[in-house]
Protein backbone atom coordinates (compact mmCIF):
# COMPACT_ATOMS: atom_id res chain seq x y z
CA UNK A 1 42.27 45.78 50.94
CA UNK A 2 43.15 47.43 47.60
CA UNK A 3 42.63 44.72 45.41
CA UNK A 4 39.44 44.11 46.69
CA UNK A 5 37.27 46.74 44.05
CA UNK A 6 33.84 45.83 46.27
CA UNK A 7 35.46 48.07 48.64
CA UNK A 8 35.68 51.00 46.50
CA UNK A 9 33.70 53.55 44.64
CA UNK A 10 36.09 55.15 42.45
CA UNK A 11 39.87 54.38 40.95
CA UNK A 12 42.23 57.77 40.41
CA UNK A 13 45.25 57.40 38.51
CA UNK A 14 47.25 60.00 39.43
CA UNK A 15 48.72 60.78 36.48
CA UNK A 16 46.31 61.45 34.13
CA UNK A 17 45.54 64.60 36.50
CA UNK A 18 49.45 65.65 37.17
CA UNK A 19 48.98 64.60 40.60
CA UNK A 20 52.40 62.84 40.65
CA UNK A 21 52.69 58.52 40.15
CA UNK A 22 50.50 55.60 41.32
CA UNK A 23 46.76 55.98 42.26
CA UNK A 24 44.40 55.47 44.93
CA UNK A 25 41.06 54.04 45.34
CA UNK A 26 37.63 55.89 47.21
CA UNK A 27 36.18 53.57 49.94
CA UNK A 28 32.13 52.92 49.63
CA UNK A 29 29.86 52.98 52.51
CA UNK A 30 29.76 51.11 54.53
CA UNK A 31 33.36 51.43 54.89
CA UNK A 32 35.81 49.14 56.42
CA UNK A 33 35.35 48.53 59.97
CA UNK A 34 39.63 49.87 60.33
CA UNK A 35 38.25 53.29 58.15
CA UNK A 36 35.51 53.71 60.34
CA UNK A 37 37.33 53.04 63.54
CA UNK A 38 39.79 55.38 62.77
CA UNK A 39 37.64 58.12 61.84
CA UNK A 40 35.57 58.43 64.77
CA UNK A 41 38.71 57.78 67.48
CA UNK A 42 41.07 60.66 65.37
CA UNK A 43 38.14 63.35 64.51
CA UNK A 44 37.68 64.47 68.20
CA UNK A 45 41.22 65.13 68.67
CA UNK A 46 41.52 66.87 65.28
CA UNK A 47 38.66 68.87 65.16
CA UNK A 48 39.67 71.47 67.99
CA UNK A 49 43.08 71.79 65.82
CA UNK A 50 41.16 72.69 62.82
CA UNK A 51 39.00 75.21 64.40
CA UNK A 52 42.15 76.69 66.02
CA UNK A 53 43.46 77.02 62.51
CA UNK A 54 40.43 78.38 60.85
CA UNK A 55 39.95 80.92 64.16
CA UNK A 56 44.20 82.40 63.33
CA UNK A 57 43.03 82.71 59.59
CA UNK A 58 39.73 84.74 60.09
CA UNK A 59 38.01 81.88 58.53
CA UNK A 60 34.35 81.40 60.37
CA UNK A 61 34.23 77.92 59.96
CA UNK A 62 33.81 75.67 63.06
CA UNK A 63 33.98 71.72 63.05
CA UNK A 64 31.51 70.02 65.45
CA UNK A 65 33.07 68.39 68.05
CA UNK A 66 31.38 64.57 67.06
CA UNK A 67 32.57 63.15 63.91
CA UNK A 68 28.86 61.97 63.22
CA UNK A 69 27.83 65.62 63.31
CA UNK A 70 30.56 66.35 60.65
CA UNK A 71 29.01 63.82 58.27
CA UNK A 72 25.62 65.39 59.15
CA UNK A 73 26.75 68.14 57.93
CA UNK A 74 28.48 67.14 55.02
CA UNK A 75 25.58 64.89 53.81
CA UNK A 76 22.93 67.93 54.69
CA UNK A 77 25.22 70.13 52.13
CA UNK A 78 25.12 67.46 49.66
CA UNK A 79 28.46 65.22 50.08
CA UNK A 80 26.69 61.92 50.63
CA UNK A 81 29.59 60.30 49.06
CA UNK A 82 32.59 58.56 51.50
CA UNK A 83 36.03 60.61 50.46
CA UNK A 84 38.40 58.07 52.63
CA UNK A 85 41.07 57.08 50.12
CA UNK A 86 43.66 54.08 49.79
CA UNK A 87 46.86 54.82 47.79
CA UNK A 88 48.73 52.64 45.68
CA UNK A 89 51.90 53.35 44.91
CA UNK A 90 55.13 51.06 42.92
CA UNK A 91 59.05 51.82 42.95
CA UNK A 92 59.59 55.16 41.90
CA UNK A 93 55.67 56.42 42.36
CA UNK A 94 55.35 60.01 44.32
CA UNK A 95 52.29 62.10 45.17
CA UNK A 96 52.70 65.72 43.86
CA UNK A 97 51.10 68.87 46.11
CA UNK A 98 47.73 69.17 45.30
CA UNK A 99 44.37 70.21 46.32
CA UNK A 100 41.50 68.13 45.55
CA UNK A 101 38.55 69.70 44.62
């Protein structure tokens, strides 16, 4: 899939941000049918993990238990944009610790 650039919205090279070596690729909408799939099959099972996370930190954040309420909410706060991600990387590459903003 990664050399196929109708797939993808944006190209990051790590880099030129200090992320670490190599680069990956945003997905468009619609996404790939694998992406997708994926998504909606691992949300359910991740969401009650994240809200048991955020409830131990005091954080008053709870994740909806569909994944298509998730991107409801996302797109109703103004994230209309996909943010599943491809990496690329060659001999030698590495992904640094980060946080993406």
């Amino acid at each position: 899939m990664y050399g196929n650039d109708g797939l993808f919205r944006s190209r990051v090279v790590m880099a030129r941000h200090g992320y670490g070596r190599g680069e990956y690729k945003y997905f468009v909408y619609p996404l790939p049918e694998l992406v997708a799939g994926l998504r909606a099959a691992l949300y359910p099972r991740l969401a009650p993990i994240a809200n048991r996370w955020n409830q131990a930190m005091g954080i008053a954040v709870e994740y909806p238990p569909t994944h298509a309420d998730f991107i409801l909410r996302c797109h109703a706060a103004g994230q209309s944009r996909p943010t599943p991600l491809l990496l690329q990387y060659g001999e030698g590459d590495y992904n640094c610790l980060h946080q993406d903003l």
